[in-house]
C-alpha atoms as a PDB file:
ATOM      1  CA  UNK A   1       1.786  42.091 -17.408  1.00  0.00           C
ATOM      2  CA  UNK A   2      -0.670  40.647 -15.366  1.00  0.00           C
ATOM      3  CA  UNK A   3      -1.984  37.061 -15.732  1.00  0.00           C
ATOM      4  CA  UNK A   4      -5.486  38.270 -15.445  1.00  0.00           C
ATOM      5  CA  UNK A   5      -4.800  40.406 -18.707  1.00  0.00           C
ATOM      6  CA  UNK A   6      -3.139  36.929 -20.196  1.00  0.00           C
ATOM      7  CA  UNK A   7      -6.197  34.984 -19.512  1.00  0.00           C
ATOM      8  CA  UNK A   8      -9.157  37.905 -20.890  1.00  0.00           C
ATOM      9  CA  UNK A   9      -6.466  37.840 -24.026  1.00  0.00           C
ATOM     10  CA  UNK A  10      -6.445  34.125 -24.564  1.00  0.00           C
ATOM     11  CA  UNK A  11     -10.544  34.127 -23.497  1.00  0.00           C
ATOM     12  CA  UNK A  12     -10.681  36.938 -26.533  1.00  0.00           C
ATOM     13  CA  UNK A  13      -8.543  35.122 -29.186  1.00  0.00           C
ATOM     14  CA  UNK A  14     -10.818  32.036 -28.389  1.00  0.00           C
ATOM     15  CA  UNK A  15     -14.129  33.365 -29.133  1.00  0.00           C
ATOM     16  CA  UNK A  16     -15.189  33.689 -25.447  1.00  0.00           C
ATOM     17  CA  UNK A  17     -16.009  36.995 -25.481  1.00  0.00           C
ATOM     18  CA  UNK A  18     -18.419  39.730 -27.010  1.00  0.00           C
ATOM     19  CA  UNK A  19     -17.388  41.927 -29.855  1.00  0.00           C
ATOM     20  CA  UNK A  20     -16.966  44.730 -27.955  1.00  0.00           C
ATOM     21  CA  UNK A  21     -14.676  43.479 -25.729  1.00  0.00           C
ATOM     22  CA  UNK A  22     -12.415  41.737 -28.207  1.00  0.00           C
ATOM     23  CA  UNK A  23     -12.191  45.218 -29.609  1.00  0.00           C
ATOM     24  CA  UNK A  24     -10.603  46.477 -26.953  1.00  0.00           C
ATOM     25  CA  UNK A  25      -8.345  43.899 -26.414  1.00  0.00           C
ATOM     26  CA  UNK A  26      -7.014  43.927 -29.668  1.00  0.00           C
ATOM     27  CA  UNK A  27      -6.970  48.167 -29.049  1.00  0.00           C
ATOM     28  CA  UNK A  28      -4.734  47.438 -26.142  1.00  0.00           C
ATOM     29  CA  UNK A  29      -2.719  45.026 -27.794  1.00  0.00           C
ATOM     30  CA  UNK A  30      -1.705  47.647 -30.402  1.00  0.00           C
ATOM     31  CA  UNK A  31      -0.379  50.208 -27.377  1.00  0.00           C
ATOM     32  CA  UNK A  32       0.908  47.522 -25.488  1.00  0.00           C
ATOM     33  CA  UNK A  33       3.901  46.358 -27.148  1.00  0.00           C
ATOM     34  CA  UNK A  34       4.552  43.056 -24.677  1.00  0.00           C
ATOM     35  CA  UNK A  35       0.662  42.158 -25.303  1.00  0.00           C
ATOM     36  CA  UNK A  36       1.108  42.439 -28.567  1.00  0.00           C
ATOM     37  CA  UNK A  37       4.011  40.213 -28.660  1.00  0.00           C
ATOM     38  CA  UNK A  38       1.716  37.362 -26.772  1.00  0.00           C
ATOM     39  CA  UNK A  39      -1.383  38.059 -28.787  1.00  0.00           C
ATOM     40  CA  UNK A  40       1.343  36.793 -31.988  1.00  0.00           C
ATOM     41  CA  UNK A  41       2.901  34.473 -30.212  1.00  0.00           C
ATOM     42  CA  UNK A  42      -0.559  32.857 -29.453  1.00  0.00           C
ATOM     43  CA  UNK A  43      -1.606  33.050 -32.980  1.00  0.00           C
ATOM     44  CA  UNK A  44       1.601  31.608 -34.507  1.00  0.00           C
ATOM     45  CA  UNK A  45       1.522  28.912 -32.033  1.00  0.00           C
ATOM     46  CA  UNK A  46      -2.321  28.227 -33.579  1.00  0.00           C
ATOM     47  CA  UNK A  47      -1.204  28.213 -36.898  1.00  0.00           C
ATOM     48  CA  UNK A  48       1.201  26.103 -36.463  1.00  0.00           C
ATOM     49  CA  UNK A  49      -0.660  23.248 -34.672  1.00  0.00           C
ATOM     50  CA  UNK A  50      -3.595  23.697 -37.369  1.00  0.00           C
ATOM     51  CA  UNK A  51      -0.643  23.003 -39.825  1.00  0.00           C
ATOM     52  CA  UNK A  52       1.007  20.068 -38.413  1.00  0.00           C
ATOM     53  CA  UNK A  53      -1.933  18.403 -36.598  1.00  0.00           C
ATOM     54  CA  UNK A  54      -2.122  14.822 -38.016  1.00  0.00           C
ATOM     55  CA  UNK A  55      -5.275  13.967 -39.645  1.00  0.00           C
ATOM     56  CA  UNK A  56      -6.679  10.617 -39.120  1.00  0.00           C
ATOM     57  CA  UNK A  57      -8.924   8.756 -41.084  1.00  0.00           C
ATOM     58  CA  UNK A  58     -11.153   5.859 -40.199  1.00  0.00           C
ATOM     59  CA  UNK A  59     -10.860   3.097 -42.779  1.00  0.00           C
ATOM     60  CA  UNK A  60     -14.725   2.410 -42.440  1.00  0.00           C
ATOM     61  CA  UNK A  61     -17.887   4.622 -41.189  1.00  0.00           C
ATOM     62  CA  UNK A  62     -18.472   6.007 -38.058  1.00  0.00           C
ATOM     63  CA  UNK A  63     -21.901   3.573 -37.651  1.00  0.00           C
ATOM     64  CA  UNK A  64     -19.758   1.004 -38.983  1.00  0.00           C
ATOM     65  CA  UNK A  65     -17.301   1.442 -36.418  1.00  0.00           C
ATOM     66  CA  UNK A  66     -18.894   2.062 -33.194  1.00  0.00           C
ATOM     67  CA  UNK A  67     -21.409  -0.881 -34.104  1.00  0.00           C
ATOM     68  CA  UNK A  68     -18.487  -3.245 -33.905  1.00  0.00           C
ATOM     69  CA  UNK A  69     -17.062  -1.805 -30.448  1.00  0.00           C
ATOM     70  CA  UNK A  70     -20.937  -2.613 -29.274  1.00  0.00           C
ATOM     71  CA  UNK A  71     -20.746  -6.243 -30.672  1.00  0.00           C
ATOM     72  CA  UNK A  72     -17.579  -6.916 -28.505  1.00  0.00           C
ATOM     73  CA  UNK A  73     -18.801  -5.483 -25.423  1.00  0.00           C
ATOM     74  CA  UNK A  74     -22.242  -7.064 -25.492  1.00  0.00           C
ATOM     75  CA  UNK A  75     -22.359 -10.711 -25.342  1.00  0.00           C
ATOM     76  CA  UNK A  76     -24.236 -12.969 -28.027  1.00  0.00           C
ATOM     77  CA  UNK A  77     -27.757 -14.644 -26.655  1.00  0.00           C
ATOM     78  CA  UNK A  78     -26.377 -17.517 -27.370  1.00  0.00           C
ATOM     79  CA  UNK A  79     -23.298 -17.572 -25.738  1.00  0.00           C
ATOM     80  CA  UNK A  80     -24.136 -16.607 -22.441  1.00  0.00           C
ATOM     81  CA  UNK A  81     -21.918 -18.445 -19.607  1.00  0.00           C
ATOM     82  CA  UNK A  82     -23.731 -21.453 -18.203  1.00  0.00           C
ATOM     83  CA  UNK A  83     -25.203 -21.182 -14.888  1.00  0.00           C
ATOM     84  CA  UNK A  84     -23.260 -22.831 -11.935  1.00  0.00           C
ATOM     85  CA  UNK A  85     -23.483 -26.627 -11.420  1.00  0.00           C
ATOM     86  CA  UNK A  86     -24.804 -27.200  -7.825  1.00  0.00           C
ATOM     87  CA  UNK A  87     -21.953 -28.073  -6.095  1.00  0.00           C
ATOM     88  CA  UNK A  88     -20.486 -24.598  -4.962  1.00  0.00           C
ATOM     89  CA  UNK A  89     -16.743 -23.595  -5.555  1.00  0.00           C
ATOM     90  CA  UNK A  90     -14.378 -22.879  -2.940  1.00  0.00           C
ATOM     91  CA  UNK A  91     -14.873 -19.204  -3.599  1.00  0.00           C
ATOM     92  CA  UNK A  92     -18.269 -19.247  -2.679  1.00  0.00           C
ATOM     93  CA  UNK A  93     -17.808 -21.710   0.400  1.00  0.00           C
ATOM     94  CA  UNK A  94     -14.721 -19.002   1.619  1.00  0.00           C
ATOM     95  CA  UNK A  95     -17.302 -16.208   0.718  1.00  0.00           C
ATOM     96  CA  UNK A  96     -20.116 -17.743   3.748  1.00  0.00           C
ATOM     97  CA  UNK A  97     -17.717 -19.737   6.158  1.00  0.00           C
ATOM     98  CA  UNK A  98     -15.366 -16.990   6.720  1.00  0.00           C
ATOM     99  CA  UNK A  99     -17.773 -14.533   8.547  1.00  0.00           C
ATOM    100  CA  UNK A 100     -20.010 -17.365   9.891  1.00  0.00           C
ATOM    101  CA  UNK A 101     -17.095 -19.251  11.625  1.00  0.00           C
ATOM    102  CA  UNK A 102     -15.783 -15.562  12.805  1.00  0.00           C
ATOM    103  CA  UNK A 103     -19.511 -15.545  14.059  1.00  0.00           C
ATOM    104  CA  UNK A 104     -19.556 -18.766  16.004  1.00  0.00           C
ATOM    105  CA  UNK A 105     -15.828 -17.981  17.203  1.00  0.00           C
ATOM    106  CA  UNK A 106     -17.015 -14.299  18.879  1.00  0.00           C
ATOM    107  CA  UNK A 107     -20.213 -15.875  20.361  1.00  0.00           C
ATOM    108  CA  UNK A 108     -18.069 -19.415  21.916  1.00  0.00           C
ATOM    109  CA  UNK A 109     -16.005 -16.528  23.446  1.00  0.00           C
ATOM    110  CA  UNK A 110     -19.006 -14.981  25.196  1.00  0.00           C
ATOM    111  CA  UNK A 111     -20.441 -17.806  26.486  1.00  0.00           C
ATOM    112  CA  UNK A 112     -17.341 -18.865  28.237  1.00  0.00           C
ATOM    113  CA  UNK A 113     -18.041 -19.538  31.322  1.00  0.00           C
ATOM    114  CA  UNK A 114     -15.889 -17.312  33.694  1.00  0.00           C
ATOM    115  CA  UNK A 115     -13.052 -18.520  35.994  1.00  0.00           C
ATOM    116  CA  UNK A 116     -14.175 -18.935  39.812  1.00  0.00           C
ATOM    117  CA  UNK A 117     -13.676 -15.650  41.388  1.00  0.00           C
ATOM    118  CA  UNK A 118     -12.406 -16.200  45.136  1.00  0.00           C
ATOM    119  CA  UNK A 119     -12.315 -13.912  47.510  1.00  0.00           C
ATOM    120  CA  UNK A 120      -9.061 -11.647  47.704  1.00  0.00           C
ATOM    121  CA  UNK A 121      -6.550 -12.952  51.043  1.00  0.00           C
ATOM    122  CA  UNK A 122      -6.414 -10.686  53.000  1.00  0.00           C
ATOM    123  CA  UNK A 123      -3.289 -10.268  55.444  1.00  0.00           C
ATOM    124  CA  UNK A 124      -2.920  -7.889  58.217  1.00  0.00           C
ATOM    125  CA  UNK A 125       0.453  -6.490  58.548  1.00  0.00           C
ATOM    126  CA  UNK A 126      -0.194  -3.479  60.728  1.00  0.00           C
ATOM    127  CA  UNK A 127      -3.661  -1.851  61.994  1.00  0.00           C
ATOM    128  CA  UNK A 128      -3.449   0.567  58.682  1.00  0.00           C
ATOM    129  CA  UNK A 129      -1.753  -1.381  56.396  1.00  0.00           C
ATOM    130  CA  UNK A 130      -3.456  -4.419  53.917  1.00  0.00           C
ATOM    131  CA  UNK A 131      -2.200  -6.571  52.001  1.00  0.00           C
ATOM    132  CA  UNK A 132      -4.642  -8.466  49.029  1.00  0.00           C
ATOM    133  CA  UNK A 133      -3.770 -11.474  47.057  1.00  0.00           C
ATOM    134  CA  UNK A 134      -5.921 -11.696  43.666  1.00  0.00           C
ATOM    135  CA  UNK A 135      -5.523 -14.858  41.741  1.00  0.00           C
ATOM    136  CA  UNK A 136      -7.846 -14.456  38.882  1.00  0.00           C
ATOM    137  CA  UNK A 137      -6.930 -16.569  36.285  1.00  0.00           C
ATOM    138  CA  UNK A 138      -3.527 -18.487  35.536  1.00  0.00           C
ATOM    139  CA  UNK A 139      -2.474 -16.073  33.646  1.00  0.00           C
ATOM    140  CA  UNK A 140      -2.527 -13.251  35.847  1.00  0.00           C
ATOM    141  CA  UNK A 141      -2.491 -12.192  39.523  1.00  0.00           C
ATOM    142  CA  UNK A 142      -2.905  -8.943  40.996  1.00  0.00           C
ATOM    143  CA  UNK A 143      -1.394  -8.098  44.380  1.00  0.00           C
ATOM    144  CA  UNK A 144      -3.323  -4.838  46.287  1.00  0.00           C
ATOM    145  CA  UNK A 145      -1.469  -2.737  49.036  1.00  0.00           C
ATOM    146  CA  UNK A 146      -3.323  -0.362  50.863  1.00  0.00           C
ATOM    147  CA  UNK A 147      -2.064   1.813  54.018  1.00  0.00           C
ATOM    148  CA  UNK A 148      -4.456   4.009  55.538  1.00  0.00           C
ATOM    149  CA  UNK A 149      -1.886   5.962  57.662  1.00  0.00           C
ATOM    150  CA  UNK A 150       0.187   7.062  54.136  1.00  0.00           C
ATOM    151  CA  UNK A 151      -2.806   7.282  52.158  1.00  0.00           C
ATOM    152  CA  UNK A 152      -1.047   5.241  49.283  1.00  0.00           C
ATOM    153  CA  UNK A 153      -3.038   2.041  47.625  1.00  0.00           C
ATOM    154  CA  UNK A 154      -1.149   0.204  45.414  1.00  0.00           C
ATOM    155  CA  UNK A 155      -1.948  -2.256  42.837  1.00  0.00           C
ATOM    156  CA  UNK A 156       0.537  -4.689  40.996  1.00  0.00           C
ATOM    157  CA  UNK A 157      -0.799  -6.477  38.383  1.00  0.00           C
ATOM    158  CA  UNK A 158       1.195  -9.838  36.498  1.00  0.00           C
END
């Protein structure tokens, strides 16, 4: 059995389809003996929840009812929360300083002024072979090696 067949049979029991169709279905339900066993199975299973479903009554209308669900969601007009006193709370203060101090802090570290830059030292060691001494900042130096003859430059940076 084919779940495609299920499905059209449950779509047919349900009301989902024409006359015509549920005709046939129920036609091939009474050759099909497996079909026919899912078509009752289906409808017993129906019956049963129909006969067991708990029924639940509301103790006052349905107006009634959703009118007071509105009431507790809606405020009052008069007991709207007071507006703010002026001094602001913290949360507001935290809410501006935050991303105006990270602001300030981004645009200090542009305007930085930038460490001297002095000229690399240079040091012959043969007539194809350099050696360069960077001293950036304090931090960091960067040492350059360079032979011409090998073809090799090398840079070591601490």
């Amino acid at each position: 059995m084919k779940k495609e067949q299920l499905l059209e049979l449950q779509a047919c029991l349900d009301g989902e389809r024409d006359a015509q169709r549920s005709a046939e279905m129920e036609a091939h339900c009474a050759t099909d003996p497996n079909l026919g066993a899912v078509r009752e199975a289906i409808l017993n299973s129906r019956q049963l929840l129909r006969q067991h479903d708990p029924d639940h009554h509301v103790p006052v209308s349905r107006e009634f009812y959703w009118r007071q669900i509105e009431r507790q969601i809606t405020p009052e007009p008069g007991n709207r929360p007071t507006p703010e006193s002026w001094i602001p709370s913290w949360n507001l203060v935290l809410r501006w300083l935050v991303p105006v101090g990270g602001l300030a802090a981004a645009v200090a570290l542009f305007q930085l002024p930038d460490s001297p830059n002095t000229p690399p030292q240079t040091a012959k060691v043969t007539s194809s072979t350099q050696l360069a001494l960077n001293t950036g900042t304090a931090e960091s130096t960067s040492v350059e090696y360079r032979s011409e003859s090998d073809g090799v430059t090398i840079h070591w940076i601490h």
